[in-house]
Protein backbone atom coordinates (compact mmCIF):
# COMPACT_ATOMS: atom_id res chain seq x y z
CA UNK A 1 97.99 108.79 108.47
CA UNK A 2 97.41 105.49 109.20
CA UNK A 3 100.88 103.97 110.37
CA UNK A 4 99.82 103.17 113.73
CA UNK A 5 96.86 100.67 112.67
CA UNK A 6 99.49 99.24 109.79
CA UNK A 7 102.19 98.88 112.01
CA UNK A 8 100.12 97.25 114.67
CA UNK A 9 98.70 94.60 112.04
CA UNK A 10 102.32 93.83 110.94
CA UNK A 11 103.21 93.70 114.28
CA UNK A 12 100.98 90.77 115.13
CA UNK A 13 101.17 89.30 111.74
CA UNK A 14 105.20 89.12 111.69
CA UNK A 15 105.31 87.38 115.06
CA UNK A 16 102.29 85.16 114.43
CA UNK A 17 104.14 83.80 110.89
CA UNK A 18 108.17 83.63 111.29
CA UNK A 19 109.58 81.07 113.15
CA UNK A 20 109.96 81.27 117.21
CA UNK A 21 113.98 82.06 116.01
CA UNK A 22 113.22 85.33 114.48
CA UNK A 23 113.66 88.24 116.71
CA UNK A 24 112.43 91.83 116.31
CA UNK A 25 114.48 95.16 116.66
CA UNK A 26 113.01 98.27 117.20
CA UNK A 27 114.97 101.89 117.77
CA UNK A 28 113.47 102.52 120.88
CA UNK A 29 111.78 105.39 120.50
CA UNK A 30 108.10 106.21 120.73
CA UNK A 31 105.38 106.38 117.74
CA UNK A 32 105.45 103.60 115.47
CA UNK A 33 108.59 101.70 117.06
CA UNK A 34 106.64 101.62 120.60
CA UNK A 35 103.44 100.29 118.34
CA UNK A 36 105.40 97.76 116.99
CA UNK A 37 106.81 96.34 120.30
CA UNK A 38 103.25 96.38 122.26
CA UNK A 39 101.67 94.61 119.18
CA UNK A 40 104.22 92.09 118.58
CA UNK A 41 102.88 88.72 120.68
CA UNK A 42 104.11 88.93 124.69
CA UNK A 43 107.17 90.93 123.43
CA UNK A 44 109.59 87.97 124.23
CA UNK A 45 110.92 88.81 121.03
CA UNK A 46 111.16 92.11 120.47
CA UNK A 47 114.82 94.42 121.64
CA UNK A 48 114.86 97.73 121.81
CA UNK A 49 118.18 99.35 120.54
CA UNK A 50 119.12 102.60 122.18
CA UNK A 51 122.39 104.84 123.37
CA UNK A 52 123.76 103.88 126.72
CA UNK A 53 121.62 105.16 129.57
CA UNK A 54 118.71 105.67 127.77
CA UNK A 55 115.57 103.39 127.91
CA UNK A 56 112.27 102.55 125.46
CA UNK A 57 109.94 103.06 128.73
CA UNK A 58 107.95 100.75 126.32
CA UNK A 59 107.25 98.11 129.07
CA UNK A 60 107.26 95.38 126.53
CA UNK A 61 110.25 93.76 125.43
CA UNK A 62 114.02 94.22 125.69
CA UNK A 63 116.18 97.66 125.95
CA UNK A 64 119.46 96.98 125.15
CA UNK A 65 122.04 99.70 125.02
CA UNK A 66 124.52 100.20 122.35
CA UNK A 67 126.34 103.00 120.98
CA UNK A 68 127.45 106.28 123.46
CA UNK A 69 124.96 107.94 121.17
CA UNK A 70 122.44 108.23 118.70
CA UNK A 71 124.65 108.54 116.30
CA UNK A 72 126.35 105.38 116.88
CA UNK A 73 123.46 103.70 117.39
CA UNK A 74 121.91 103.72 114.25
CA UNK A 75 124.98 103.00 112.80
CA UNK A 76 125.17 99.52 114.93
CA UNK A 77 121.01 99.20 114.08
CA UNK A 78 122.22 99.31 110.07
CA UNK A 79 124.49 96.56 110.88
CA UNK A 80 122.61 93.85 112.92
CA UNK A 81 119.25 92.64 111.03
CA UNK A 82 119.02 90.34 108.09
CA UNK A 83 115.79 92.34 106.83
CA UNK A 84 114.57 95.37 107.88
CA UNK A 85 111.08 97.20 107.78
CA UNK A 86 110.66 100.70 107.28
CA UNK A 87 108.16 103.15 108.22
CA UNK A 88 107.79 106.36 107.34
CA UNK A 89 111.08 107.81 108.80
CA UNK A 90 113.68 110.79 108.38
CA UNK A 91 117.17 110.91 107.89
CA UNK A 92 118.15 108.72 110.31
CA UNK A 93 116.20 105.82 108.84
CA UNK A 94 117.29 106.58 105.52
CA UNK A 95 121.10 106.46 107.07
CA UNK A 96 119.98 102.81 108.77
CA UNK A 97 118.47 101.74 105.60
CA UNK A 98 121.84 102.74 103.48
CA UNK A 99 123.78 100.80 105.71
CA UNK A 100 121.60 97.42 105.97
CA UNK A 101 121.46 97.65 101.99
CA UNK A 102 125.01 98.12 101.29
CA UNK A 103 125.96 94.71 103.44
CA UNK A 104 123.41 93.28 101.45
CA UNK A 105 120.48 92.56 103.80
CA UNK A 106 116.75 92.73 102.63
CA UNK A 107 114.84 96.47 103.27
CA UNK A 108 111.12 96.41 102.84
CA UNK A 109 109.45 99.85 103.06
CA UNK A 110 106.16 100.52 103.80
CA UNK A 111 106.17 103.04 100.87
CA UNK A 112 102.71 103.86 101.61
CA UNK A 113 103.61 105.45 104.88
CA UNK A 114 105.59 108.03 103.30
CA UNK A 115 109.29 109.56 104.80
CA UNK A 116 112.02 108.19 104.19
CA UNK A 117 110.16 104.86 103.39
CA UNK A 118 109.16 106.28 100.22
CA UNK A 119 112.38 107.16 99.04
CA UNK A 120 112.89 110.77 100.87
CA UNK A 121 116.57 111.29 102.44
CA UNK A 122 118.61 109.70 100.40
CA UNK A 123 116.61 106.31 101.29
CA UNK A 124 118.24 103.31 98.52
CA UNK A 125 116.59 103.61 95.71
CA UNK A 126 117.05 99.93 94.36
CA UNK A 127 115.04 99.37 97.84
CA UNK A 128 112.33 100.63 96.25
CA UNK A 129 112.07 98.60 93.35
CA UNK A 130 110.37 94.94 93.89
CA UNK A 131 112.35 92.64 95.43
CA UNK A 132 112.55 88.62 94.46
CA UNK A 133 110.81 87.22 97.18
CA UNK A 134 107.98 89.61 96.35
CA UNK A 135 104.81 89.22 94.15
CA UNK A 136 103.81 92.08 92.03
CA UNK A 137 100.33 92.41 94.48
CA UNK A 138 102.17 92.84 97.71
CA UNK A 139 104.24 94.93 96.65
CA UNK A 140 101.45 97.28 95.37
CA UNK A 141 99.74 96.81 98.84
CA UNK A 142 102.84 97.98 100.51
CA UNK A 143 102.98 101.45 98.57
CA UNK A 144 99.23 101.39 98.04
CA UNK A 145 97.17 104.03 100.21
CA UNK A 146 94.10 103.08 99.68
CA UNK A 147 94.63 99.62 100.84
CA UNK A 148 93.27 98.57 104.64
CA UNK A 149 96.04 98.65 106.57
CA UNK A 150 95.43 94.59 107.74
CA UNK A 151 95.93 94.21 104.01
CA UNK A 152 98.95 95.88 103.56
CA UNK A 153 100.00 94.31 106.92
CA UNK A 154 99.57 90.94 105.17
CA UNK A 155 101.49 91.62 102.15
């Protein structure tokens, strides 16, 4: 219910605290992905993965086109990051989420948000348990609904 405001907070926390290396990959499409790329700084940093042909009509950041399809282009998207962030989602980020987990690379989902993100469509479950780097608080905030979203957006 409240994706938008958490995603928007992440947004401009994520880009305000990693290093000006780190670079941000969104799927292109519109709802939370489009909040994402129009909250993260200038959007310098932020690509926008889609099928050939097709564009994010976000107006902030980068389209670049891979795959002929969707298909193929979430299968490229669960091979490219070193940590991904989930919100809410369907089967399609539950497919991208398999993918990036089974190469190894860190998925954080916004459990809170529901979908896929909290385990729905086959989403990892081992994703769902708390990860190393995490402290037993943020990870509460992230599956916590009654959180503010800036604090869930901080954990």
């Amino acid at each position: 219910a409240d994706s938008e405001a958490l995603v928007a907070a992440a947004a401009s926390r994520l880009e305000a605290s990693l290093g000006r290396k780190a670079r941000f990959v969104t799927g292109g499409m519109a709802g939370v992905q489009e909040t994402f790329a129009r909250h993260c700084g200038d959007g310098s940093r932020v690509w926008n993965l889609l099928p050939v042909g097709q564009a994010s009509g976000y107006g902030r950041g980068t389209d670049i086109n891979a795959g002929a399809d969707l298909e193929e282009r979430k299968v490229i998207f669960g091979l490219i990051g070193d940590i991904y962030v989930t919100v809410e989602g369907g089967p399609g980020v539950a497919q991208e989420a398999r993918a990036a987990h089974a190469r190894g690379a860190a998925v954080v989902p916004l459990m809170r948000t529901g979908g896929a993100s909290c385990g729905m469509f086959d989403f990892p479950q081992a994703t769902l348990q708390r990860p190393h780097f995490s402290t037993e608080e943020q990870w509460c905030l992230l599956a916590s609904q009654d959180a503010p979203p800036d604090a869930t957006a901080a954990a």
